[in-house]
PDB file of N, CA and C in Angstrom:
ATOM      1  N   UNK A   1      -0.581  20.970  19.428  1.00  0.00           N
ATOM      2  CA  UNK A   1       0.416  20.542  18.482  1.00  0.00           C
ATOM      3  C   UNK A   1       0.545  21.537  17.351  1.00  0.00           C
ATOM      4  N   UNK A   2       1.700  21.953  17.044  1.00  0.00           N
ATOM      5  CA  UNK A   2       1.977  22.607  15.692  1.00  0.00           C
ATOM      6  C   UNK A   2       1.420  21.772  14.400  1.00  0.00           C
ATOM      7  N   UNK A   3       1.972  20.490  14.459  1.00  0.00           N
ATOM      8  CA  UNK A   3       1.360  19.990  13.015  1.00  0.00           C
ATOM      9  C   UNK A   3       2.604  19.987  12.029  1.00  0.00           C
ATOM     10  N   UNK A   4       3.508  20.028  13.061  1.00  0.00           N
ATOM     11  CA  UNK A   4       5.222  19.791  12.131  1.00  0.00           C
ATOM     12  C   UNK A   4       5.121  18.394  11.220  1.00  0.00           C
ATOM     13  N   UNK A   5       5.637  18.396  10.327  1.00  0.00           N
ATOM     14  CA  UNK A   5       6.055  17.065   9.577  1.00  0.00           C
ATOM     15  C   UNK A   5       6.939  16.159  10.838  1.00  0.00           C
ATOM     16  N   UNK A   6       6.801  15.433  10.939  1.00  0.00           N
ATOM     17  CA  UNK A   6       7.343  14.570  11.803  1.00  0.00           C
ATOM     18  C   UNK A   6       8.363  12.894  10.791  1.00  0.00           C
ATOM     19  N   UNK A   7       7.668  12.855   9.622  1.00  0.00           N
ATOM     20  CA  UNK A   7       8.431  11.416   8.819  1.00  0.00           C
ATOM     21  C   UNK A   7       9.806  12.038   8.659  1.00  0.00           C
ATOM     22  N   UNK A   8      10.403  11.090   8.295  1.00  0.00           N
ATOM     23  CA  UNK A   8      11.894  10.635   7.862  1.00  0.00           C
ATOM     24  C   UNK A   8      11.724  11.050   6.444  1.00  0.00           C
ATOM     25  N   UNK A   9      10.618  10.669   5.528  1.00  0.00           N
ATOM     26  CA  UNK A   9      10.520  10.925   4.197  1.00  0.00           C
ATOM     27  C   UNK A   9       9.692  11.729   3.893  1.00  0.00           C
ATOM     28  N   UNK A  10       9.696  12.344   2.525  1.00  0.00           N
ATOM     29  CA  UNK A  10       8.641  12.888   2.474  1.00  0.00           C
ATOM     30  C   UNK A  10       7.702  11.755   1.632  1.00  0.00           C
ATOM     31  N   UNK A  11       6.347  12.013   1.626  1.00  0.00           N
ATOM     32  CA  UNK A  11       5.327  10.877   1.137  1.00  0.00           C
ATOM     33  C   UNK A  11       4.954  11.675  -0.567  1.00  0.00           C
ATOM     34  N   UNK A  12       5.109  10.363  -1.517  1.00  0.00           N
ATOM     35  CA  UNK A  12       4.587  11.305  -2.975  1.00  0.00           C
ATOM     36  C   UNK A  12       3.191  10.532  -3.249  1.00  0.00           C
ATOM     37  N   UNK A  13       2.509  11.649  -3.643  1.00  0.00           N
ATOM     38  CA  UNK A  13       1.032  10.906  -3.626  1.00  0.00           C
ATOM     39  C   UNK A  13       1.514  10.074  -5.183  1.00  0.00           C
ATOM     40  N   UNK A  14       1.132   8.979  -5.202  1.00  0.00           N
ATOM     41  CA  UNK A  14       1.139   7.670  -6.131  1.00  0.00           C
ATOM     42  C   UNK A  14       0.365   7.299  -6.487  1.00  0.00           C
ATOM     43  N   UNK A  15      -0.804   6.522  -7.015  1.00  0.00           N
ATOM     44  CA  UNK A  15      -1.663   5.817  -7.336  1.00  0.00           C
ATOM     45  C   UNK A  15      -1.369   4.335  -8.224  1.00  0.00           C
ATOM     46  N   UNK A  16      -1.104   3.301  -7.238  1.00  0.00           N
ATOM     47  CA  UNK A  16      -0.443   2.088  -7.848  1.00  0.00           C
ATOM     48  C   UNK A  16      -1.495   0.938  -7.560  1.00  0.00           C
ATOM     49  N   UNK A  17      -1.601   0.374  -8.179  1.00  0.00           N
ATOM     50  CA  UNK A  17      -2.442  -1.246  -8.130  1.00  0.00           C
ATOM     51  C   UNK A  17      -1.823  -2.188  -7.087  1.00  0.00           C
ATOM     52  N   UNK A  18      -2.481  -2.349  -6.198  1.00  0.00           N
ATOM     53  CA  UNK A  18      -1.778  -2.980  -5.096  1.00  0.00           C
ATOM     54  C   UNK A  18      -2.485  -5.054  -5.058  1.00  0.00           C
ATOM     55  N   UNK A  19      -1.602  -5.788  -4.634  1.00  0.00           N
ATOM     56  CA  UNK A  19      -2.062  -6.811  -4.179  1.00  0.00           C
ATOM     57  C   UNK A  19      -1.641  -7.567  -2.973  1.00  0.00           C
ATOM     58  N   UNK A  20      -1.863  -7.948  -2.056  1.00  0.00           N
ATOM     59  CA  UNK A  20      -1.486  -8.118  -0.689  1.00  0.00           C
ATOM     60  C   UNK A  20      -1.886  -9.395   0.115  1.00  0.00           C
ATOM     61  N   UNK A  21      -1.483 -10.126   1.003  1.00  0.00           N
ATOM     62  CA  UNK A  21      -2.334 -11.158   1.540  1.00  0.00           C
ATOM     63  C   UNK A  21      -1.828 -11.085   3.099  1.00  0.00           C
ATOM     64  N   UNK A  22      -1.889 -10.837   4.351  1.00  0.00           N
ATOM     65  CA  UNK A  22      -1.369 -11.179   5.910  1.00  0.00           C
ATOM     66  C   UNK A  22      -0.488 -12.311   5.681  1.00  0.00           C
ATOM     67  N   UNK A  23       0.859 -12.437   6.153  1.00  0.00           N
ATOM     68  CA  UNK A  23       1.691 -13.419   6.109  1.00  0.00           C
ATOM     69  C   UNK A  23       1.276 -14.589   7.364  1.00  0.00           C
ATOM     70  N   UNK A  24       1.165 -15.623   6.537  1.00  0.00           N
ATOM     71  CA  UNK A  24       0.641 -17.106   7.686  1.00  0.00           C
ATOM     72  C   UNK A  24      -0.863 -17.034   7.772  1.00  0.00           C
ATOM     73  N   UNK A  25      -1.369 -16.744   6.698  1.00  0.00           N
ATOM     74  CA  UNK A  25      -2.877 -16.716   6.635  1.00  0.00           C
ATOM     75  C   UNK A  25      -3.056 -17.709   5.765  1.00  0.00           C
ATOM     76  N   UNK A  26      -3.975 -18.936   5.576  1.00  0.00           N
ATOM     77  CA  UNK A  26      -4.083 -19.677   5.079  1.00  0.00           C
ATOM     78  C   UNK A  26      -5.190 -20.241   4.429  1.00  0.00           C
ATOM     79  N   UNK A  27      -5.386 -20.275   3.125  1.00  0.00           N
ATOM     80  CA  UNK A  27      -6.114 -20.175   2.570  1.00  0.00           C
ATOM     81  C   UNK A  27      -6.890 -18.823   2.140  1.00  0.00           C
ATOM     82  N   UNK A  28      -6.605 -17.705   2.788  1.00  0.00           N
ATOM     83  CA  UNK A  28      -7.237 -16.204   2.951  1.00  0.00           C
ATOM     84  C   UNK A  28      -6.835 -16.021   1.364  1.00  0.00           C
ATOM     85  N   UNK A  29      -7.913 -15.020   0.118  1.00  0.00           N
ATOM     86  CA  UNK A  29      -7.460 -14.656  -0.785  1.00  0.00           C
ATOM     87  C   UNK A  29      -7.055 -13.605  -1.065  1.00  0.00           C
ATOM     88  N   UNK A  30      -6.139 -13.210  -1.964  1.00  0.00           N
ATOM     89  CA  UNK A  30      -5.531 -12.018  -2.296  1.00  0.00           C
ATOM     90  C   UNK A  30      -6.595 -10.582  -1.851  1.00  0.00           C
ATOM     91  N   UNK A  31      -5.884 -10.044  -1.376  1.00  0.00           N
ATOM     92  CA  UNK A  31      -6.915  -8.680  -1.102  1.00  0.00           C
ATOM     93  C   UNK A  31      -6.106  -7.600  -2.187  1.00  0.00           C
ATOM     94  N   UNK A  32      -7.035  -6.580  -2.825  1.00  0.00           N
ATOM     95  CA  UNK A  32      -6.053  -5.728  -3.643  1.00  0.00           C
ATOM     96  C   UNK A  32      -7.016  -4.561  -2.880  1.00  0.00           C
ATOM     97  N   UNK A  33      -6.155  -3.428  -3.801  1.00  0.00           N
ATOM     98  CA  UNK A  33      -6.592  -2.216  -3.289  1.00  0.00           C
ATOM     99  C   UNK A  33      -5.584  -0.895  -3.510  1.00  0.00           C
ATOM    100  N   UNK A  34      -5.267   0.518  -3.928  1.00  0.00           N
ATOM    101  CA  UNK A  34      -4.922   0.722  -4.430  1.00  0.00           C
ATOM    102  C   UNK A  34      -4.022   2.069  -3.733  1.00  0.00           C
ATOM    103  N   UNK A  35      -2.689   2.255  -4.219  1.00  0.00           N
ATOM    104  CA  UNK A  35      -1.674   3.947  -3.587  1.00  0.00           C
ATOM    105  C   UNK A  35      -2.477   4.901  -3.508  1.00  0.00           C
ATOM    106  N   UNK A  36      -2.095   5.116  -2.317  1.00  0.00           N
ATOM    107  CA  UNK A  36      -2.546   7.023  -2.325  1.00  0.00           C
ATOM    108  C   UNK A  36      -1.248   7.741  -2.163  1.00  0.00           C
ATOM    109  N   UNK A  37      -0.139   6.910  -1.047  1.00  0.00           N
ATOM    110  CA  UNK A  37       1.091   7.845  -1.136  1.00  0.00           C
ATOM    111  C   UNK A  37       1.917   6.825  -1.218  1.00  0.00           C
ATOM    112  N   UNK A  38       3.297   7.388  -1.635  1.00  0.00           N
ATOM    113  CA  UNK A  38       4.609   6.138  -1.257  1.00  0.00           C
ATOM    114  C   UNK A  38       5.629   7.141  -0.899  1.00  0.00           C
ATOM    115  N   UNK A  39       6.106   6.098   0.300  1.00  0.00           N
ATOM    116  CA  UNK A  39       7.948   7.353   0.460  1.00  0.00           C
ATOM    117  C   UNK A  39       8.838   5.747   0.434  1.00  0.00           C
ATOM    118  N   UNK A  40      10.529   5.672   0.620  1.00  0.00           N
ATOM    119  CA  UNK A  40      10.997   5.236   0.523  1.00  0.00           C
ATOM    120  C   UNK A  40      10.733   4.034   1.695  1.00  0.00           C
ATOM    121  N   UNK A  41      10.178   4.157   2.726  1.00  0.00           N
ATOM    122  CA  UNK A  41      10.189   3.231   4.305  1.00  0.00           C
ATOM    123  C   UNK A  41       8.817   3.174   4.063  1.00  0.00           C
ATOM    124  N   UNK A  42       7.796   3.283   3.529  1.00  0.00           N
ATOM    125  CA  UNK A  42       6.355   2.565   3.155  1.00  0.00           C
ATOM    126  C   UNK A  42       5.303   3.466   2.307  1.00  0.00           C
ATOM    127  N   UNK A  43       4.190   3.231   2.489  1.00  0.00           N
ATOM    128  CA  UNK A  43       2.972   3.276   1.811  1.00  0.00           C
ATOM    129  C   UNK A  43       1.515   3.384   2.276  1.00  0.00           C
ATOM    130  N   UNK A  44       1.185   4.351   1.766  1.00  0.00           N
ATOM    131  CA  UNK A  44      -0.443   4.300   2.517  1.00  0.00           C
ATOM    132  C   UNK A  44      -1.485   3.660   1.605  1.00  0.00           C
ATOM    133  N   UNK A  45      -2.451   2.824   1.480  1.00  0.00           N
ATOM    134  CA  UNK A  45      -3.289   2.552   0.750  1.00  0.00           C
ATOM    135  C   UNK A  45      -4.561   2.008   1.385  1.00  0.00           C
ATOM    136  N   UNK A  46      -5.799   2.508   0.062  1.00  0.00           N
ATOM    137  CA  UNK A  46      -6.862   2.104   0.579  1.00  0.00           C
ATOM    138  C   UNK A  46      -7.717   0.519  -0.220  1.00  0.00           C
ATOM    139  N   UNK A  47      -8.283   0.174   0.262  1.00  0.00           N
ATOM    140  CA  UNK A  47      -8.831  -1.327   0.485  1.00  0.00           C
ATOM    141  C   UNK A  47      -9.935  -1.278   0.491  1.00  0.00           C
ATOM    142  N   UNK A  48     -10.626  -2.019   0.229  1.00  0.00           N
ATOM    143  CA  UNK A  48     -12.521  -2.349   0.580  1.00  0.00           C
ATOM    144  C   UNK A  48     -12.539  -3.497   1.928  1.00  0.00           C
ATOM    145  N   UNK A  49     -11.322  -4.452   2.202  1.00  0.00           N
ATOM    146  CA  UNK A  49     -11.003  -5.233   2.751  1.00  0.00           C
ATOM    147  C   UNK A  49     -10.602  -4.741   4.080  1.00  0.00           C
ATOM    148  N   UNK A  50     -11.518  -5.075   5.349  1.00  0.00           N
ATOM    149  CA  UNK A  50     -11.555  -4.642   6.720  1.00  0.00           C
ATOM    150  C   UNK A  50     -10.822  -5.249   7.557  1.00  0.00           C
ATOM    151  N   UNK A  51      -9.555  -6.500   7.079  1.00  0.00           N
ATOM    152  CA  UNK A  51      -9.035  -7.341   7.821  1.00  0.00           C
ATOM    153  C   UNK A  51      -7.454  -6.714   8.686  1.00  0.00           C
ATOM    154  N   UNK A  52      -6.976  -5.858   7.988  1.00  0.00           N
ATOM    155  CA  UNK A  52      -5.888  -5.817   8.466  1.00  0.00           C
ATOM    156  C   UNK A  52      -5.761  -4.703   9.729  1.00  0.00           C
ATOM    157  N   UNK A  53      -4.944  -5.277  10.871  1.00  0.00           N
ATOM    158  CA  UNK A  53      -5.172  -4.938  11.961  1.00  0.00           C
ATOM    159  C   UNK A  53      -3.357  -4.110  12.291  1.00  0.00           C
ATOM    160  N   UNK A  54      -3.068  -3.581  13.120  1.00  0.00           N
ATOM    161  CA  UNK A  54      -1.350  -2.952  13.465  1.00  0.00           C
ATOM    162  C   UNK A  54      -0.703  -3.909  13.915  1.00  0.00           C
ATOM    163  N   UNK A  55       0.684  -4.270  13.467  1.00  0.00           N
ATOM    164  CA  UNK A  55       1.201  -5.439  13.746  1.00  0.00           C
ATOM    165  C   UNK A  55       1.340  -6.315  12.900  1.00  0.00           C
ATOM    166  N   UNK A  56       0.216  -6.687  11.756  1.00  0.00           N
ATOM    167  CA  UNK A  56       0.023  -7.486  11.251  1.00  0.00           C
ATOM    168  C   UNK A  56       1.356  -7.300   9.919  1.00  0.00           C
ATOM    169  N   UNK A  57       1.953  -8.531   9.635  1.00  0.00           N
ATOM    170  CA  UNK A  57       3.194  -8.541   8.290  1.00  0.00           C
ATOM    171  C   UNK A  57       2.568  -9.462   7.070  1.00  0.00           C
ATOM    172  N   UNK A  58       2.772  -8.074   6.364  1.00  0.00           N
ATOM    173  CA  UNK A  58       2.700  -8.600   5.101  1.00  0.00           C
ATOM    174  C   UNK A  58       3.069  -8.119   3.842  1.00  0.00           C
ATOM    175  N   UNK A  59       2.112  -9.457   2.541  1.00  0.00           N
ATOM    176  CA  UNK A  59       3.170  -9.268   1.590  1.00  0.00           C
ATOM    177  C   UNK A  59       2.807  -8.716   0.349  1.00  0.00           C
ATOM    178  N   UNK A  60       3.267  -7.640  -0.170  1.00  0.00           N
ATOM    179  CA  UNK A  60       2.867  -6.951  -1.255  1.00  0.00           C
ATOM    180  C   UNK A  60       3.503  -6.853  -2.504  1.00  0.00           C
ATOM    181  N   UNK A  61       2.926  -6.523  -3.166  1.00  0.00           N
ATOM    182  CA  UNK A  61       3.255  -6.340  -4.703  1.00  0.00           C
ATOM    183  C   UNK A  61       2.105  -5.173  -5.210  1.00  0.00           C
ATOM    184  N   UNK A  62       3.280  -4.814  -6.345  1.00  0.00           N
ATOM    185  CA  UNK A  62       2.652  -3.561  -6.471  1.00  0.00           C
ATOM    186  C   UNK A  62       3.121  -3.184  -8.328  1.00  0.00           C
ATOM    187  N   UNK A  63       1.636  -3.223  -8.926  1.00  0.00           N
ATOM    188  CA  UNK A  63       2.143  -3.147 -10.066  1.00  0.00           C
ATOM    189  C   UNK A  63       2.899  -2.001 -10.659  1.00  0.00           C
ATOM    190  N   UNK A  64       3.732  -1.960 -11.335  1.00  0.00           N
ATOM    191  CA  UNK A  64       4.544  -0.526 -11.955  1.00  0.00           C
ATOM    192  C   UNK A  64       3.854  -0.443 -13.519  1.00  0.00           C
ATOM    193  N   UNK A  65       3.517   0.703 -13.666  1.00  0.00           N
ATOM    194  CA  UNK A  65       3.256   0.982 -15.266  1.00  0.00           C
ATOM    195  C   UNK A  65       4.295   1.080 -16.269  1.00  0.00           C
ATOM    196  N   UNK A  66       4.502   0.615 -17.576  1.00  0.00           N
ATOM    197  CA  UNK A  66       5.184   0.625 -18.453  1.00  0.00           C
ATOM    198  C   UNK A  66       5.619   2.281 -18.164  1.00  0.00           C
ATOM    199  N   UNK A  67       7.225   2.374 -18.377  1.00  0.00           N
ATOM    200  CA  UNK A  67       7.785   3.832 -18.028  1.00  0.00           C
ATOM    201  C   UNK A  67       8.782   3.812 -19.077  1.00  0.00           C
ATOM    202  N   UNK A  68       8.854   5.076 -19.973  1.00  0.00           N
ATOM    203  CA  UNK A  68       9.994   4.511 -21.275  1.00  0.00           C
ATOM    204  C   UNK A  68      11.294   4.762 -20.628  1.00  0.00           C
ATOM    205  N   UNK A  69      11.923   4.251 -21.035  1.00  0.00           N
ATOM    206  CA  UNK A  69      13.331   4.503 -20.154  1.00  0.00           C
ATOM    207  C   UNK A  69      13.611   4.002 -19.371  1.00  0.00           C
ATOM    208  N   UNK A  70      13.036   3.515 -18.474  1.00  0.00           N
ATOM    209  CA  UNK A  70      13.287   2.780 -17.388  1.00  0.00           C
ATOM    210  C   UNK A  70      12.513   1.794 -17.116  1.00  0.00           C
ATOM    211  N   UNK A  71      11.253   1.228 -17.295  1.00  0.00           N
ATOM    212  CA  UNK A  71      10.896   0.058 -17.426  1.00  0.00           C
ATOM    213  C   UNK A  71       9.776  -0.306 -17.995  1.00  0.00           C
ATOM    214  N   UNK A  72      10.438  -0.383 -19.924  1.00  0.00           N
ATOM    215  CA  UNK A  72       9.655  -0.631 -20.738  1.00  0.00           C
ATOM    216  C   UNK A  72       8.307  -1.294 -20.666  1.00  0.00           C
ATOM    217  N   UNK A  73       8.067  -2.308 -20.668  1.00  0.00           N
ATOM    218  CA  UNK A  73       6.967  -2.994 -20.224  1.00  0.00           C
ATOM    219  C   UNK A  73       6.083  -3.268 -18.936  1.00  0.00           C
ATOM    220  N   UNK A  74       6.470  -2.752 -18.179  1.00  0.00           N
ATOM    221  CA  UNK A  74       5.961  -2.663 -16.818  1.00  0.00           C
ATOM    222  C   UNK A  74       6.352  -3.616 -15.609  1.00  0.00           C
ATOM    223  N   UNK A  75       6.267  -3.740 -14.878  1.00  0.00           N
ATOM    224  CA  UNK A  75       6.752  -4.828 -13.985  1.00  0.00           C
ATOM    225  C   UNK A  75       5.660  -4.835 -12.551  1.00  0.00           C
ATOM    226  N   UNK A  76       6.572  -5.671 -11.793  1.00  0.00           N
ATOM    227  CA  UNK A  76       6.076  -5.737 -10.217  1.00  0.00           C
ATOM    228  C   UNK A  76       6.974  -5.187  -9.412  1.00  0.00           C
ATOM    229  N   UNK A  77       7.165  -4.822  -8.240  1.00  0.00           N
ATOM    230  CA  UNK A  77       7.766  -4.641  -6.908  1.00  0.00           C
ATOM    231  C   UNK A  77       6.971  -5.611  -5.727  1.00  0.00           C
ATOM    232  N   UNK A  78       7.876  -6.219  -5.051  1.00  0.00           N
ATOM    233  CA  UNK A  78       7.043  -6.874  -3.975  1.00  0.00           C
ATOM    234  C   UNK A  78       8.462  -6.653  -2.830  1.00  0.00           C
ATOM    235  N   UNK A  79       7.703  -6.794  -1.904  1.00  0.00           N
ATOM    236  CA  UNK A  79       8.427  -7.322  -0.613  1.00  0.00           C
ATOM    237  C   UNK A  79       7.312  -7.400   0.598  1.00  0.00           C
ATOM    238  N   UNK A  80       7.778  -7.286   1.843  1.00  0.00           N
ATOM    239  CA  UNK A  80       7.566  -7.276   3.038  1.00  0.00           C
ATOM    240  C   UNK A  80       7.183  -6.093   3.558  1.00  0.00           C
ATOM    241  N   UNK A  81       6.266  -6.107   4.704  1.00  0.00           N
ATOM    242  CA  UNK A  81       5.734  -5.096   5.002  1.00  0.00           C
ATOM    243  C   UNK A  81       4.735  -5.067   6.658  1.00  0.00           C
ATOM    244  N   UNK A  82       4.558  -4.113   7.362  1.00  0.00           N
ATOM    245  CA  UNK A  82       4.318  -4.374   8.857  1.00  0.00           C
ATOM    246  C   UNK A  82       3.079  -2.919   9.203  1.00  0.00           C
ATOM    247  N   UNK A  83       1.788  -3.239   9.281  1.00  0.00           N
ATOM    248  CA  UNK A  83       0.892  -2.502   9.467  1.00  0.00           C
ATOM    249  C   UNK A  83       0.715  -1.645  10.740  1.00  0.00           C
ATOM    250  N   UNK A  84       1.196  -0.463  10.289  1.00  0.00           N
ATOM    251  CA  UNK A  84       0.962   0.492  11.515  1.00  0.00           C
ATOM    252  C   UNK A  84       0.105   0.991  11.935  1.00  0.00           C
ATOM    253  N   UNK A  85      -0.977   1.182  11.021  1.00  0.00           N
ATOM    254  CA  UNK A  85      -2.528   1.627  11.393  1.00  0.00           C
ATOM    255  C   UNK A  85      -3.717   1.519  10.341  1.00  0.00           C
ATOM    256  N   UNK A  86      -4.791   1.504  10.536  1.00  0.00           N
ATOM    257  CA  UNK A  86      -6.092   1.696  10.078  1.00  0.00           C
ATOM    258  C   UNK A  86      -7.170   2.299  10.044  1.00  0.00           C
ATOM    259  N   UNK A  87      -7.827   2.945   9.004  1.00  0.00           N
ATOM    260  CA  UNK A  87      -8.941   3.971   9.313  1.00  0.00           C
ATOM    261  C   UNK A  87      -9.896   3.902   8.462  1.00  0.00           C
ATOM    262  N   UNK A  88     -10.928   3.513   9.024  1.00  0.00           N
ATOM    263  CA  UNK A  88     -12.314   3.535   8.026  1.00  0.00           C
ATOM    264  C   UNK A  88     -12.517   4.251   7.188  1.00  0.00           C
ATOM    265  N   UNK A  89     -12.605   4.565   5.862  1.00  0.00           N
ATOM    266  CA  UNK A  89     -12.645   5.541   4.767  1.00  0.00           C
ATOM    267  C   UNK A  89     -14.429   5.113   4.395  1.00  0.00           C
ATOM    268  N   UNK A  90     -15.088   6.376   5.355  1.00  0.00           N
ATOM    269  CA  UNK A  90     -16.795   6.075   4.539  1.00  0.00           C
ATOM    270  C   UNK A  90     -16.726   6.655   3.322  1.00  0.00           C
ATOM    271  N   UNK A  91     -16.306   7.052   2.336  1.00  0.00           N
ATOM    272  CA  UNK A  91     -16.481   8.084   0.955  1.00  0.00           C
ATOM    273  C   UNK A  91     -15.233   8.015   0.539  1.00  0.00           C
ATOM    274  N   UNK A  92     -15.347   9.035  -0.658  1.00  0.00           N
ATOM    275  CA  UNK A  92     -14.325   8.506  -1.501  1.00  0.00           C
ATOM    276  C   UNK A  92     -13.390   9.521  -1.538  1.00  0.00           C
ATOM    277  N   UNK A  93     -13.136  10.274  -0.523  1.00  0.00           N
ATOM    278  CA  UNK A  93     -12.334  11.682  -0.119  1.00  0.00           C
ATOM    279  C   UNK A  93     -11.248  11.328  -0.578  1.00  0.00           C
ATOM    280  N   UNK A  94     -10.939  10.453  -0.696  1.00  0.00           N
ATOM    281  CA  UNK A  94      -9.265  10.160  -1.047  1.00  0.00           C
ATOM    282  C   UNK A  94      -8.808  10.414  -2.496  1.00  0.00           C
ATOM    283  N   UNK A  95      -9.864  10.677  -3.344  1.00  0.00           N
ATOM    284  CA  UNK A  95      -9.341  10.762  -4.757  1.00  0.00           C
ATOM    285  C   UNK A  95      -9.637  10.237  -5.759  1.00  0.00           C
ATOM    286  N   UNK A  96     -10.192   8.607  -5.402  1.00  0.00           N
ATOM    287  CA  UNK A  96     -10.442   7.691  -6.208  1.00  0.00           C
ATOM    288  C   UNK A  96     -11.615   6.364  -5.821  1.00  0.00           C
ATOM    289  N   UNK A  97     -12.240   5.940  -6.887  1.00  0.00           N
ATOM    290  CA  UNK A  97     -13.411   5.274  -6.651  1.00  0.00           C
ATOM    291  C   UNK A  97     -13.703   3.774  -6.564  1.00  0.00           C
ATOM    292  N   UNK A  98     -13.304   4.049  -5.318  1.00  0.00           N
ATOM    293  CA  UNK A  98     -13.975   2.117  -4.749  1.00  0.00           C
ATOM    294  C   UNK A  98     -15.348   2.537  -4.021  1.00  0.00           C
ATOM    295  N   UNK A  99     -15.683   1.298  -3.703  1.00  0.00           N
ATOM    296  CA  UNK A  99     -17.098   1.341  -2.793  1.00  0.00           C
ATOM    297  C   UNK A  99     -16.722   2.043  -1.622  1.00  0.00           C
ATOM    298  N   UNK A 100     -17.704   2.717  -0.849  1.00  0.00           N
ATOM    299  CA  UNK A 100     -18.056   3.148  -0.133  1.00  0.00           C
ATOM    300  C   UNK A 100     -17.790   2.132   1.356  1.00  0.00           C
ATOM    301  N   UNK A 101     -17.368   2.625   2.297  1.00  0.00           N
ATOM    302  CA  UNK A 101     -16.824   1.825   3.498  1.00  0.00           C
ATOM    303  C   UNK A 101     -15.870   1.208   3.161  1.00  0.00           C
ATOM    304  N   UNK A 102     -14.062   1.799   2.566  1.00  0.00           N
ATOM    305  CA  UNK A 102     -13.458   1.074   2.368  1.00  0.00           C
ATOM    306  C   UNK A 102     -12.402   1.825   3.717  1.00  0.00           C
ATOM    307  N   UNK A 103     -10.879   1.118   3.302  1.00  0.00           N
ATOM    308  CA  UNK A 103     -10.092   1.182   4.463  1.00  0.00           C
ATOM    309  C   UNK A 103      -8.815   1.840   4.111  1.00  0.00           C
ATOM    310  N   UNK A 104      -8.494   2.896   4.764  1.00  0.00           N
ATOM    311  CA  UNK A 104      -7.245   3.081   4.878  1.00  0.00           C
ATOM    312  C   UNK A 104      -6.166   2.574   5.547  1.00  0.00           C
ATOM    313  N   UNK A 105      -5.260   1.899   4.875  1.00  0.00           N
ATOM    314  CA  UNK A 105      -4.075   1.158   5.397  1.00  0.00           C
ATOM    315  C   UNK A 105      -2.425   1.671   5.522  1.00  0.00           C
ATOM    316  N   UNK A 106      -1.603   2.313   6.859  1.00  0.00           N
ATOM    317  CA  UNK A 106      -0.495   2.658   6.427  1.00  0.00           C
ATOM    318  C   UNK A 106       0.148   1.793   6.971  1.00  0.00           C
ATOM    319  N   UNK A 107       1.607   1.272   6.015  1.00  0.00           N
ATOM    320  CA  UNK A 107       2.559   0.040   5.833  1.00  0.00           C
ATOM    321  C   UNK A 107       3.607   0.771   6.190  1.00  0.00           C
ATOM    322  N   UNK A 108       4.586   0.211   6.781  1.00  0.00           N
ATOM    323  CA  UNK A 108       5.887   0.264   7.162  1.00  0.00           C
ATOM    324  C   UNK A 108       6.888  -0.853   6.038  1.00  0.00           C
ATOM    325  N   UNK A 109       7.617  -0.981   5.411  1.00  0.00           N
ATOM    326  CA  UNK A 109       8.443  -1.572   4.822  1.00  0.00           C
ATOM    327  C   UNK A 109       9.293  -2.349   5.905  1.00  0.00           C
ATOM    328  N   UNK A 110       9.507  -3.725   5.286  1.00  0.00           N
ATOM    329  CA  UNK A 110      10.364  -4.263   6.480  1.00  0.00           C
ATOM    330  C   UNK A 110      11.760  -4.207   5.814  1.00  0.00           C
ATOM    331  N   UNK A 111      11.866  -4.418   4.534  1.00  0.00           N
ATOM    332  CA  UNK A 111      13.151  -4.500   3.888  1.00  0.00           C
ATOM    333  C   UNK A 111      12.588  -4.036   2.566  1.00  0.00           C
ATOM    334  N   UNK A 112      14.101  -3.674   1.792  1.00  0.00           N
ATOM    335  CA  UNK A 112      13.351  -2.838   0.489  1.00  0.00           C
ATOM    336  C   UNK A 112      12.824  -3.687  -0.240  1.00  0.00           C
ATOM    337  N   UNK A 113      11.784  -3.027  -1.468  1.00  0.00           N
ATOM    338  CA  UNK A 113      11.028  -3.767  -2.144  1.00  0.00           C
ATOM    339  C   UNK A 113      12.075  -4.163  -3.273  1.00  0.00           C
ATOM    340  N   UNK A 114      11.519  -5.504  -3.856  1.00  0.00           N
ATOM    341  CA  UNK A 114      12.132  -5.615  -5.096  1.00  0.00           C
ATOM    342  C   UNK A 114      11.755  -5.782  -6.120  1.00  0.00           C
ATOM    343  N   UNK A 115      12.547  -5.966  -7.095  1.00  0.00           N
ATOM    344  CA  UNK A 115      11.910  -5.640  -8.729  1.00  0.00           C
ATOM    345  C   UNK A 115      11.681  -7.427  -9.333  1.00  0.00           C
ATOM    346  N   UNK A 116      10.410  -7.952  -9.414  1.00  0.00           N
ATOM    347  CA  UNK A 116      10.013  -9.157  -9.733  1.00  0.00           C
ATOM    348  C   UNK A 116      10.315  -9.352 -11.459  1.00  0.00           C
ATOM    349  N   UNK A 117      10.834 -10.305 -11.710  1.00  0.00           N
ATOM    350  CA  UNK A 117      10.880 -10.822 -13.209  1.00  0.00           C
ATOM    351  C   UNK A 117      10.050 -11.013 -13.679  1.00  0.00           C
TER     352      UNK A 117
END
């Protein structure tokens, strides 16, 4: 393989506060965990939380930081979302510091996210 870019988008590395739960899971609690990239059609992020499998839909929110100009006080984004893969992250190669044995998660967007009140 060459190692061509192959996405539709390009991916911007991000670092956002994530919160998430598998849709039709019941009683299961919020799992968070935090951006490493975002493009317009999804998101990669890592987790300490080993549950989510490919296939699996779900629902996220994602905190935004206060931005002057455009959104003073900060907000949420949430929508829908469909797990394309998973990868054990032993260390913290990624940039940033959770425990040790956490998870890399990449999301597919099912519809665009939106801006929560």
């Amino acid at each position: 393989m060459n190692g061509a870019e192959k996405r539709k988008f390009k991916r911007i590395p991000l670092t956002l506060d994530l919160s998430c739960r598998i849709v039709g899971s019941v009683g299961e609690p919020l799992h968070t965990g935090r951006t490493v990239n975002v493009s317009p059609c999804g998101l990669y992020f890592r987790t300490e939380a080993g549950i989510f499998e490919p296939g699996n839909l779900v629902k996220i929110d994602l905190s935004m930081p206060p931005t002057v100009g455009l959104l003073e006080s900060g907000g949420r984004i949430s929508g829908l979302a469909r797990v394309l893969r998973t990868r054990s992250v032993p260390d913290s190669s990624l940039g940033f510091d959770l425990h040790a044995g956490g998870f890399g998660v990449a999301l597919e967007f099912c519809q665009p996210l939106k801006l929560c009140t």
